[in-house]
C-alpha atoms as a PDB file:
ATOM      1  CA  UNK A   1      -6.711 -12.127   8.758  1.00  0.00           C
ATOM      2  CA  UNK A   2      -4.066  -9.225   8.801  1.00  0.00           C
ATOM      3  CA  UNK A   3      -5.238  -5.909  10.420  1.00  0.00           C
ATOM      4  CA  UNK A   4      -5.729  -3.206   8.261  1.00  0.00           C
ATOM      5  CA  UNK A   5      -2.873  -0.154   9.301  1.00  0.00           C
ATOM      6  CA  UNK A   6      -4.809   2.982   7.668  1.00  0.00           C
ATOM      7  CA  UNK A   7      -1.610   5.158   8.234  1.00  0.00           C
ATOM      8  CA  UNK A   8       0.060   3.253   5.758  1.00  0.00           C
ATOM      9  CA  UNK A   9      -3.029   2.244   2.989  1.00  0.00           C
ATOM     10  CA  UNK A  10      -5.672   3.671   1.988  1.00  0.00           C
ATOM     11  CA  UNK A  11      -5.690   7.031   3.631  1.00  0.00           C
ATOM     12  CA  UNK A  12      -4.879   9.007   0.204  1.00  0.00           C
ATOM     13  CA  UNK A  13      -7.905   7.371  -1.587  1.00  0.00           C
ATOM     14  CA  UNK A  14     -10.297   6.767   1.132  1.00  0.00           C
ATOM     15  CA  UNK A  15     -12.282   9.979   0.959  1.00  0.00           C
ATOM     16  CA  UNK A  16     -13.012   9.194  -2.744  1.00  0.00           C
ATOM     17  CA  UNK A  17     -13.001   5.674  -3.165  1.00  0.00           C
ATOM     18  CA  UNK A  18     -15.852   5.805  -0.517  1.00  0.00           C
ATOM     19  CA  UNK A  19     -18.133   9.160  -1.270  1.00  0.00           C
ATOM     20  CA  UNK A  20     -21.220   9.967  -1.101  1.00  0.00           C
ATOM     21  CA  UNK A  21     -23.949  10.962  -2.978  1.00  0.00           C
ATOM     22  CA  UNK A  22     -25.818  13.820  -1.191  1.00  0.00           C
ATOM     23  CA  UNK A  23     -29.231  11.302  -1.246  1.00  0.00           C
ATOM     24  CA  UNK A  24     -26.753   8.662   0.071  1.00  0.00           C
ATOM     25  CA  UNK A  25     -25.705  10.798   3.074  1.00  0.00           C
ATOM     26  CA  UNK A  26     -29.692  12.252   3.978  1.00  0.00           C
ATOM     27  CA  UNK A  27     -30.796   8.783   3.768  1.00  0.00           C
ATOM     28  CA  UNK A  28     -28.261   8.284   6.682  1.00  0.00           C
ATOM     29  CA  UNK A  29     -29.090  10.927   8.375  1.00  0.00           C
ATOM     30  CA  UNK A  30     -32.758  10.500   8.350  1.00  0.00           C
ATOM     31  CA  UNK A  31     -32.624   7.061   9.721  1.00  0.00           C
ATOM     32  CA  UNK A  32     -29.998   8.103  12.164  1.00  0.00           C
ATOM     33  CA  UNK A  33     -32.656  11.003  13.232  1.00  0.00           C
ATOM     34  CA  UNK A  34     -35.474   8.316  13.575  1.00  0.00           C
ATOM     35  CA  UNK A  35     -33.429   6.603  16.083  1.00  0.00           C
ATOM     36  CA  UNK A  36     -31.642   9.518  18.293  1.00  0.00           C
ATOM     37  CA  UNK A  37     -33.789  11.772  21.194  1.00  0.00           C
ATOM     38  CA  UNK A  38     -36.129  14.890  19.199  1.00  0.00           C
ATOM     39  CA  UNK A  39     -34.545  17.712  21.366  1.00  0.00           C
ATOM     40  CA  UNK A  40     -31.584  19.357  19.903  1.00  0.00           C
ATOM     41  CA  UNK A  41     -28.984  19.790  20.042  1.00  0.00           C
ATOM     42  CA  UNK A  42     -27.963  16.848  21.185  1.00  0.00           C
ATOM     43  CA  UNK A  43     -23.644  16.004  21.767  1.00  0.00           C
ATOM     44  CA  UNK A  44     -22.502  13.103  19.367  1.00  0.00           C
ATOM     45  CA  UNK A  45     -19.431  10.881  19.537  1.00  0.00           C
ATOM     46  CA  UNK A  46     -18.160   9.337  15.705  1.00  0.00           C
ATOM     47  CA  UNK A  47     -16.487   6.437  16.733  1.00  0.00           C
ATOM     48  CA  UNK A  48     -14.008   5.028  13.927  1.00  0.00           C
ATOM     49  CA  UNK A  49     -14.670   8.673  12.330  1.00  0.00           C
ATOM     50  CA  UNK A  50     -11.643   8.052   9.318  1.00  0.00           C
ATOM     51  CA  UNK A  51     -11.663  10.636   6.644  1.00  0.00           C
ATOM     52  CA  UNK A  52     -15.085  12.371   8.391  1.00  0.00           C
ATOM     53  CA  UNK A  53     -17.593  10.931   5.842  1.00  0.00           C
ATOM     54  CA  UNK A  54     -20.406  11.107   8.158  1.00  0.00           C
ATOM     55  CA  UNK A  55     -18.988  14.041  11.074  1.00  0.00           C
ATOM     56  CA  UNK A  56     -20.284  17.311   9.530  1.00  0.00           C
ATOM     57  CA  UNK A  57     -23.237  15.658   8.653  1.00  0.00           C
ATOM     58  CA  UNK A  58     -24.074  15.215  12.473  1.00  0.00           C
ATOM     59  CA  UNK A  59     -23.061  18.209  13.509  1.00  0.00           C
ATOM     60  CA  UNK A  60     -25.698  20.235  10.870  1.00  0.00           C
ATOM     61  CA  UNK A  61     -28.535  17.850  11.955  1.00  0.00           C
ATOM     62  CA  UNK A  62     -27.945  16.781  15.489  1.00  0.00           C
ATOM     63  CA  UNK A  63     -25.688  19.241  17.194  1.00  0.00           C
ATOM     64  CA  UNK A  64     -21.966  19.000  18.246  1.00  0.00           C
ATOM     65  CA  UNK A  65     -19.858  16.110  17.106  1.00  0.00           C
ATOM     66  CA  UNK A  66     -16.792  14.717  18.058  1.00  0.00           C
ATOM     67  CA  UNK A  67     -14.891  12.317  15.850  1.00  0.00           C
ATOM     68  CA  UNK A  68     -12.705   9.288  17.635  1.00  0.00           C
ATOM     69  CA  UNK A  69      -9.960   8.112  14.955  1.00  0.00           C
ATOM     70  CA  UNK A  70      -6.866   6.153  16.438  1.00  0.00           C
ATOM     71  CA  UNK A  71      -5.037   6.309  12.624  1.00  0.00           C
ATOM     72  CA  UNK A  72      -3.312  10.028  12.289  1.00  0.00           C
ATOM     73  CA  UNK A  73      -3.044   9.944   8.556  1.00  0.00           C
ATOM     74  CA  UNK A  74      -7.071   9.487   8.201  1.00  0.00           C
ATOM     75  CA  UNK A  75      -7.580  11.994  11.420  1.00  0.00           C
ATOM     76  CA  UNK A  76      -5.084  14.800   9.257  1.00  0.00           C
ATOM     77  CA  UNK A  77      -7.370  14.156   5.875  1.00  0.00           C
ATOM     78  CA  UNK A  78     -10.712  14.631   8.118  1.00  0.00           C
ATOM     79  CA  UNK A  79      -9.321  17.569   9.641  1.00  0.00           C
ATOM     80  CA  UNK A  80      -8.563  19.402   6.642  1.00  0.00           C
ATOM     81  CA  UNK A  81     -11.638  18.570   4.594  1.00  0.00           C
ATOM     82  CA  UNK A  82     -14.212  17.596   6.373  1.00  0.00           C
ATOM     83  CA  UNK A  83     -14.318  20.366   8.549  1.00  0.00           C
ATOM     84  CA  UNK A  84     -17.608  21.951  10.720  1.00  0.00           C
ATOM     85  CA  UNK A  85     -17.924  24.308  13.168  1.00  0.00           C
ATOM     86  CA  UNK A  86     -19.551  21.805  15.256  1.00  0.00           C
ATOM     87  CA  UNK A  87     -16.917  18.831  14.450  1.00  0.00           C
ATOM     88  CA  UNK A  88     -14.072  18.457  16.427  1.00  0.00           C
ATOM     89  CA  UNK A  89     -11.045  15.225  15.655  1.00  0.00           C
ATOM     90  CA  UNK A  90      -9.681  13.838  18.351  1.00  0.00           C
ATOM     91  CA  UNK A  91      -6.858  10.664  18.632  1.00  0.00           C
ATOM     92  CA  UNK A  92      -8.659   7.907  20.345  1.00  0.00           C
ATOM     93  CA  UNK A  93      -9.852   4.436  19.947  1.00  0.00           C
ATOM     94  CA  UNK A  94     -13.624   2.996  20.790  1.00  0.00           C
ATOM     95  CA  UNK A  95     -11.686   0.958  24.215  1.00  0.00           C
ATOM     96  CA  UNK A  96      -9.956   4.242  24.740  1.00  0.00           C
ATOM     97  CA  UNK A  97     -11.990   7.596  23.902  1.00  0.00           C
ATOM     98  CA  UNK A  98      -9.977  11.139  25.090  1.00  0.00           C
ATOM     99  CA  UNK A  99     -13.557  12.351  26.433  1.00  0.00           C
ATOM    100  CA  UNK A 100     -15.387  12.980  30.007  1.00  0.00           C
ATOM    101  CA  UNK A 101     -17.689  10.395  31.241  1.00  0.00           C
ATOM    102  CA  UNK A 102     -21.347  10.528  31.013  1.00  0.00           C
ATOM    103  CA  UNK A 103     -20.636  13.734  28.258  1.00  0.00           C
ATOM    104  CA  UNK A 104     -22.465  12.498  25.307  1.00  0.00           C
ATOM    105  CA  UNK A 105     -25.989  11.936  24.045  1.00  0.00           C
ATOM    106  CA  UNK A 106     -25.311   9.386  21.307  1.00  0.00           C
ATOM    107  CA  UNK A 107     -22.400   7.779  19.185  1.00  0.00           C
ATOM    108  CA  UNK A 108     -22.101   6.319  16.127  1.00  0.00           C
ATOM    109  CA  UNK A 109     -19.894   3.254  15.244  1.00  0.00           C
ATOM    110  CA  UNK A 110     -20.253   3.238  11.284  1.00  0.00           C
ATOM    111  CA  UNK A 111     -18.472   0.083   9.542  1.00  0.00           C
ATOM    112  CA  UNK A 112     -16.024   0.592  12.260  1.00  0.00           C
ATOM    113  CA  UNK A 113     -16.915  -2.057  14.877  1.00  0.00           C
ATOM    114  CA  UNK A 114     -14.859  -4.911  13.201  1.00  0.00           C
ATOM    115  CA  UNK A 115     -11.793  -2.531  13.584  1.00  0.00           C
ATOM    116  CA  UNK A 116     -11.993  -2.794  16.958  1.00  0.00           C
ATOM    117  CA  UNK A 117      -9.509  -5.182  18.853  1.00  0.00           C
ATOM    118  CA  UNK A 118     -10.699  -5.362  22.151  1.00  0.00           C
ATOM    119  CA  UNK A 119     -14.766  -5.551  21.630  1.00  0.00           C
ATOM    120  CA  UNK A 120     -15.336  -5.858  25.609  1.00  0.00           C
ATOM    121  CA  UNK A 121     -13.272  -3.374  26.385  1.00  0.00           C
ATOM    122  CA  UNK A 122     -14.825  -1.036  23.907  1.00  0.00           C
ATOM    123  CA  UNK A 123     -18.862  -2.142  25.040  1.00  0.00           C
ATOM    124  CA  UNK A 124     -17.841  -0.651  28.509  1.00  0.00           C
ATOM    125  CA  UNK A 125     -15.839   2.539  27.475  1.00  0.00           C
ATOM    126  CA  UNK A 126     -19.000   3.665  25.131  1.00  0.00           C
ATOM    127  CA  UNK A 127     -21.060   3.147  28.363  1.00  0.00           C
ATOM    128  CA  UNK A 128     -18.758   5.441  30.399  1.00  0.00           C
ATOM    129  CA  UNK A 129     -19.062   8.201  27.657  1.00  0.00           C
ATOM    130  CA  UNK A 130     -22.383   8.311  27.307  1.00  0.00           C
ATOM    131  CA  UNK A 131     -25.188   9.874  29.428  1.00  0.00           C
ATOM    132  CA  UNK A 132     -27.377   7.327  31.231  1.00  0.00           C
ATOM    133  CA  UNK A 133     -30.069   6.437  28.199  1.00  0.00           C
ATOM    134  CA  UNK A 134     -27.563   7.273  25.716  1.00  0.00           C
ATOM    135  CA  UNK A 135     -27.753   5.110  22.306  1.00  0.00           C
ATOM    136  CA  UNK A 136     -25.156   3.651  20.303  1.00  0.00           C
ATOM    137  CA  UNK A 137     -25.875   3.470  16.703  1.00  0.00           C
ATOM    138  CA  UNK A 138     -23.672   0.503  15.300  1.00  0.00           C
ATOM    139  CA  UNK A 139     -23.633   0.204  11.501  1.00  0.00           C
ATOM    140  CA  UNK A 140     -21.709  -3.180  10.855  1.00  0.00           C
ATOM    141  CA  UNK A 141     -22.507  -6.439   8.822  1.00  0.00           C
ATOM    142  CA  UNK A 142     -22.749  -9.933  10.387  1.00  0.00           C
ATOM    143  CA  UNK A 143     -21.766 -12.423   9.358  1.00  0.00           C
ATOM    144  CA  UNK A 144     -25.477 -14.542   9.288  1.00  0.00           C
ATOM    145  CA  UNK A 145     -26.492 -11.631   7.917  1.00  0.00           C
ATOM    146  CA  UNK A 146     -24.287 -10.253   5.066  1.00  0.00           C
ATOM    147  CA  UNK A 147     -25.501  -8.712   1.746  1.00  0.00           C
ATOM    148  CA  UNK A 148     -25.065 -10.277  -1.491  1.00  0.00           C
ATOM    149  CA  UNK A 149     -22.664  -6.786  -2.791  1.00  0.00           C
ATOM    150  CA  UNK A 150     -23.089  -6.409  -6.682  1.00  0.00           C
ATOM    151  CA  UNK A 151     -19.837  -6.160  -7.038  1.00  0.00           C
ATOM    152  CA  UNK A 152     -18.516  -9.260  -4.947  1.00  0.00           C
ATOM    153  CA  UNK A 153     -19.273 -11.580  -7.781  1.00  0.00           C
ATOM    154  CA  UNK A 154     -16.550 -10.405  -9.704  1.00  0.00           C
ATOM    155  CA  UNK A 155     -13.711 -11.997  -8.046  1.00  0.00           C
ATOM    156  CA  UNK A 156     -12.959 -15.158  -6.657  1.00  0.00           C
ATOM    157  CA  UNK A 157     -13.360 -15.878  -3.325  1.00  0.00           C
ATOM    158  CA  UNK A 158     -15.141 -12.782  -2.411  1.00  0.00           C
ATOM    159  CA  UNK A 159     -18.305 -13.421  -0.504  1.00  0.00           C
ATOM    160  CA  UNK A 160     -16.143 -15.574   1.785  1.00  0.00           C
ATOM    161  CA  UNK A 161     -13.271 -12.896   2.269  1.00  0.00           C
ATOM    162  CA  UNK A 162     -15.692 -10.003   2.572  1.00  0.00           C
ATOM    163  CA  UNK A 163     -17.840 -11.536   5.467  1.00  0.00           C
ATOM    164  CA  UNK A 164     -14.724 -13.415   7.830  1.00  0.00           C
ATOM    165  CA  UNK A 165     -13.554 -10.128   9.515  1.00  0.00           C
ATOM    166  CA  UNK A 166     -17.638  -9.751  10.999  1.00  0.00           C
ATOM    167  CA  UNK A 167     -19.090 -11.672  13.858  1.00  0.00           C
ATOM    168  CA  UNK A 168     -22.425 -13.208  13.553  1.00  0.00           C
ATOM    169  CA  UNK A 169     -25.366 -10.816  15.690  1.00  0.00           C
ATOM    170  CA  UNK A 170     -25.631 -12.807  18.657  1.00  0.00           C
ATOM    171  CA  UNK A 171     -22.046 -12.736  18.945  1.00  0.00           C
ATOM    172  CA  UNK A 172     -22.404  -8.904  18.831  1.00  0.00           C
ATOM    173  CA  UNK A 173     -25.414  -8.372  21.304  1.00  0.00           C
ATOM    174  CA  UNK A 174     -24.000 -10.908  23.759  1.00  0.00           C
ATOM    175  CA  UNK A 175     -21.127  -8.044  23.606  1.00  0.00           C
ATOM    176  CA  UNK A 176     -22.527  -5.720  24.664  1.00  0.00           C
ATOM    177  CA  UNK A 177     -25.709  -7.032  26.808  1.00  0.00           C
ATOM    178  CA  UNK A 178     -22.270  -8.416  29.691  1.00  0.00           C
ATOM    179  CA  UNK A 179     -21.527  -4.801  29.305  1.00  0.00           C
ATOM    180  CA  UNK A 180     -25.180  -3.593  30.456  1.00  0.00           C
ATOM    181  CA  UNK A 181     -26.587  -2.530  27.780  1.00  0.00           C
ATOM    182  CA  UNK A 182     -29.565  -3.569  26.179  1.00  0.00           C
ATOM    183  CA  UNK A 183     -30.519  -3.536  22.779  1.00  0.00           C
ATOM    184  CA  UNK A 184     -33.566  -1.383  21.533  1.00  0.00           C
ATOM    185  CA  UNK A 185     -33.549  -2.860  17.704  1.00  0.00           C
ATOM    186  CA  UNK A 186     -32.305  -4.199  14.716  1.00  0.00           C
ATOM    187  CA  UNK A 187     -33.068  -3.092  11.111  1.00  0.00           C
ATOM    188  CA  UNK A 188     -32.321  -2.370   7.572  1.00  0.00           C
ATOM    189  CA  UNK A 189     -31.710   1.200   5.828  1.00  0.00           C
ATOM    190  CA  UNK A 190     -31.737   1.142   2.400  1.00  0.00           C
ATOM    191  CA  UNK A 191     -28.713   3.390   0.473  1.00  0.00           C
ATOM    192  CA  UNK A 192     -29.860   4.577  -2.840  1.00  0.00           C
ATOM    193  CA  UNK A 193     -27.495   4.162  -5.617  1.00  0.00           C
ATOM    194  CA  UNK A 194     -24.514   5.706  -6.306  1.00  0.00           C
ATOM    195  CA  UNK A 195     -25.252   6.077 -10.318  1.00  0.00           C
ATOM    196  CA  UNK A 196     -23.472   3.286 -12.673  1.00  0.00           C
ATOM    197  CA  UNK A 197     -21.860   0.579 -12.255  1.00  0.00           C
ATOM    198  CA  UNK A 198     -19.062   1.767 -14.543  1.00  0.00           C
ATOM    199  CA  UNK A 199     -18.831   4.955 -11.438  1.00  0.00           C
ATOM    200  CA  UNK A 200     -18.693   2.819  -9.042  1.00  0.00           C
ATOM    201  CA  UNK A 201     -15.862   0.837 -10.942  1.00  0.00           C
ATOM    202  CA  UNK A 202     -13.920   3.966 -10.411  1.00  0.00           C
ATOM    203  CA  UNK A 203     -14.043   4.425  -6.829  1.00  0.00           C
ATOM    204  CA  UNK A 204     -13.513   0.602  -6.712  1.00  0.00           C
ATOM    205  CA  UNK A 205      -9.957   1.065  -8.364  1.00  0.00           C
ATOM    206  CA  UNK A 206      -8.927   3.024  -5.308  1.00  0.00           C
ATOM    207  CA  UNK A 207      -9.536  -0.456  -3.347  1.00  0.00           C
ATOM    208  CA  UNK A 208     -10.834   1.357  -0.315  1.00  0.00           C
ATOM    209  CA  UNK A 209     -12.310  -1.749   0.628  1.00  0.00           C
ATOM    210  CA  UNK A 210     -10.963  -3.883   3.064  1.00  0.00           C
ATOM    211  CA  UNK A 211     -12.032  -6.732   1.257  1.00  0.00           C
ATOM    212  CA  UNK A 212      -9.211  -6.130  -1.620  1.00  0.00           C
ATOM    213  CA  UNK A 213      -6.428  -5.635   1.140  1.00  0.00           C
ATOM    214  CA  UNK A 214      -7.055  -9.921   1.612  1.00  0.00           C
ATOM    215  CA  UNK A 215      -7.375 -10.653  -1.815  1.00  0.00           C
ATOM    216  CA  UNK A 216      -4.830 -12.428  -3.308  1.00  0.00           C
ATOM    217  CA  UNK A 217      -6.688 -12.793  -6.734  1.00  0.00           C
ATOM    218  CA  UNK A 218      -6.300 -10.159  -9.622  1.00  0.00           C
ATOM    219  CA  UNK A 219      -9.411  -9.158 -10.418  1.00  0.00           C
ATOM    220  CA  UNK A 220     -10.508  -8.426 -14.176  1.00  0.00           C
ATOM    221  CA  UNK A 221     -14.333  -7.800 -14.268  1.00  0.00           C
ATOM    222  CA  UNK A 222     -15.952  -7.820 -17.174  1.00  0.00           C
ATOM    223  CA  UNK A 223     -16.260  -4.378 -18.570  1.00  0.00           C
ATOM    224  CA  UNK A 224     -19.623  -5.329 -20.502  1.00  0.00           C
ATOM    225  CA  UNK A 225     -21.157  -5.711 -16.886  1.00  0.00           C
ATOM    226  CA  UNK A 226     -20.382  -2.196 -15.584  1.00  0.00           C
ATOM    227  CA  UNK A 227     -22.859   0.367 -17.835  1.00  0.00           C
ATOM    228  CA  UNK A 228     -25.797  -1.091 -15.525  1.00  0.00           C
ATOM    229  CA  UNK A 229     -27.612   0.921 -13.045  1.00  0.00           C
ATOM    230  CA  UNK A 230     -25.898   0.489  -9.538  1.00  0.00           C
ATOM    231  CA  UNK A 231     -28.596  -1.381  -7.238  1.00  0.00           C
ATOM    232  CA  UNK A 232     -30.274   0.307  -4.416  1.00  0.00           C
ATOM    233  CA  UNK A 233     -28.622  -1.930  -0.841  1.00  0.00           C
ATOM    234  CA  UNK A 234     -31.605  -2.472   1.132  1.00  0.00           C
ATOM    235  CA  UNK A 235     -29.325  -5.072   3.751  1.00  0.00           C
ATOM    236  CA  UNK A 236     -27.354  -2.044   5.500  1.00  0.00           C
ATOM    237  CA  UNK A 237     -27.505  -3.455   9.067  1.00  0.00           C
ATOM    238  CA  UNK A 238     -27.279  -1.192  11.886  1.00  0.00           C
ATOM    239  CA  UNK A 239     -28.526  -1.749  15.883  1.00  0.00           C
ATOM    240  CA  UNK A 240     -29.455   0.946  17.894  1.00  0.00           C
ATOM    241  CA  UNK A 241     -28.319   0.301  21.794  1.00  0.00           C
ATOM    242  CA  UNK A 242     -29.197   1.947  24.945  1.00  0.00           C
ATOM    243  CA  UNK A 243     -27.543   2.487  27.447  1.00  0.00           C
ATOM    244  CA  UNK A 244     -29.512   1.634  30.993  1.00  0.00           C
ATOM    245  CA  UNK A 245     -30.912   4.974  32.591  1.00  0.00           C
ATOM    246  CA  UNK A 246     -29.639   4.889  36.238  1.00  0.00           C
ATOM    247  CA  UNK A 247     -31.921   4.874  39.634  1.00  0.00           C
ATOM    248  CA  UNK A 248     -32.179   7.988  41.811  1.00  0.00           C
ATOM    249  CA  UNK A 249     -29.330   6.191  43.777  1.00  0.00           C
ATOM    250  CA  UNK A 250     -26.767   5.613  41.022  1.00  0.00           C
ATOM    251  CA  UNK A 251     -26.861   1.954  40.402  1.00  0.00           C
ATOM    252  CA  UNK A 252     -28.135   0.534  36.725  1.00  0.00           C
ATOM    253  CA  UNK A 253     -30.805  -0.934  35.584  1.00  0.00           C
ATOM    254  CA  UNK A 254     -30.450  -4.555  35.826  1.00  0.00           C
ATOM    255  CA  UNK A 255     -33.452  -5.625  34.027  1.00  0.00           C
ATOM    256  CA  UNK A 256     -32.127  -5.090  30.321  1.00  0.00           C
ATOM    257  CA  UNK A 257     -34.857  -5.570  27.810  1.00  0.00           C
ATOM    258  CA  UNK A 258     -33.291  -7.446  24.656  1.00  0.00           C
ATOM    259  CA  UNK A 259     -35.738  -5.998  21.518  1.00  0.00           C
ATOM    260  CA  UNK A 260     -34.518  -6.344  17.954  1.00  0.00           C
ATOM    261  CA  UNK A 261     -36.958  -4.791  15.648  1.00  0.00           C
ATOM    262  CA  UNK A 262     -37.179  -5.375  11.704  1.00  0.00           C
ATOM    263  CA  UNK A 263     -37.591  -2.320   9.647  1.00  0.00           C
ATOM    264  CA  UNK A 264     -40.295  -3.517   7.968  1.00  0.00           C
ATOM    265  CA  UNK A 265     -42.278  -5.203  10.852  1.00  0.00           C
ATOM    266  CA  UNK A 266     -42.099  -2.123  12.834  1.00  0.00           C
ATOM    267  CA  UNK A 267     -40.868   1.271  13.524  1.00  0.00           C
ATOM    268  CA  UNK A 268     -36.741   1.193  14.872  1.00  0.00           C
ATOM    269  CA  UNK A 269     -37.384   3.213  17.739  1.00  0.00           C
ATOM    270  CA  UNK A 270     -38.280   0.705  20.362  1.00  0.00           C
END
């Protein structure tokens, strides 16, 4: 499956094919908050940040923020509108981040993980950038785990295309757990909708979705099927990682505690 070059698609219509709704971004930002350390302000890394959908968000709720975007086109568009006084945009990848070791409290890897190339590489470069007990928030999909999108059943193939570029969970925490880390839970956040299907049809036309970039299909919903309420997405998948606090002497923790924690069993935080 071909590798998705953002400097030369998508980067016009990202911003708007994937919006948000105001609800859409506090529901993020409230689970995000449930997860991260109460003390503010706390320094954030946005890993994968693109067009900076989720940047100034941070930086009003958490503290300073800044955004990690290897493609230049996406890193120009975030710099011009989503801009903060707390947000910064810097060129960088998750295996190669332009920032000091040990400077930040938390980062956030949102639908950006199965961008990466090198996922080893990347486990131990968010270790060296974050303080010891820093947390990774990873928003991805699995593939054992992958929601049944709306959306999908319109055109052929879909389900299959949409979930081959993500590896299943264990695949993931085995990742990062070689790396040192040790994962603190595993849960669901639940997006509210983004109005009608006929709106989301819109943004949809933009195909800011890597899933139409390996599509070889034309697609032709049926427009009767598009006036119906978007559905509420109650199978967002994130983790939340943390990295091992260090002994008074320096070296890590080697007894990593492996906890993944349903949303509905129990609270994230572990």
């Amino acid at each position: 499956m071909r590798r998705i070059d953002y400097d030369t698609e998508q980067y016009e219509d990202y911003a708007r094919g994937r919006a948000l709704t105001e609800q859409q971004l506090q529901a993020w930002i409230s689970a995000f908050g449930a997860l991260l350390p109460e003390r503010r302000p706390l320094a954030g890394l946005d890993v994968g940040s693109g067009t900076g959908r989720y940047t100034p968000a941070l930086a009003r709720a958490f503290g300073p923020v800044t955004g990690v975007e290897p493609s230049v086109r996406m890193r120009e568009i975030a710099q011009a509108q989503s801009q903060h006084p707390g947000a910064r945009y810097l060129a960088g990848s998750a295996e190669d981040m332009p920032v000091p070791s040990g400077s930040a409290d938390y980062a956030l890897m949102f639908l950006s993980w199965a961008h990466v190339q090198d996922k080893p590489r990347a486990a131990r470069e968010l270790a060296r950038v974050l303080r010891s007990g820093g947390r990774l928030l990873l928003r991805s999909q699995f593939s054992d785990h992958m929601p049944r999108l709306w959306w999908l059943e319109h055109f052929p193939r879909s389900f299959e295309v949409h979930a081959a570029p993500f590896q299943p969970l264990h695949e993931v925490i085995a990742t990062f757990t070689s790396a040192g880390w040790r994962v603190a839970s595993f849960g669901s956040v639940i997006e509210p909708s983004s109005g009608t299907c006929g709106d989301m049809l819109k943004r949809l036309r933009l195909l800011t979705h890597s899933t139409f970039a390996h599509l070889t299909t034309s697609w032709r919903p049926a427009s009767a099927a598009w006036n119906r309420p978007s559905p509420q997405i109650p199978t967002n998948r994130h983790l939340q990682i943390r990295r091992p606090c260090s002994h008074s002497n320096g070296a890590s923790n080697p007894n990593w505690a492996l906890r993944l924690a349903d949303q509905s069993a129990r609270p994230l935080i572990a």
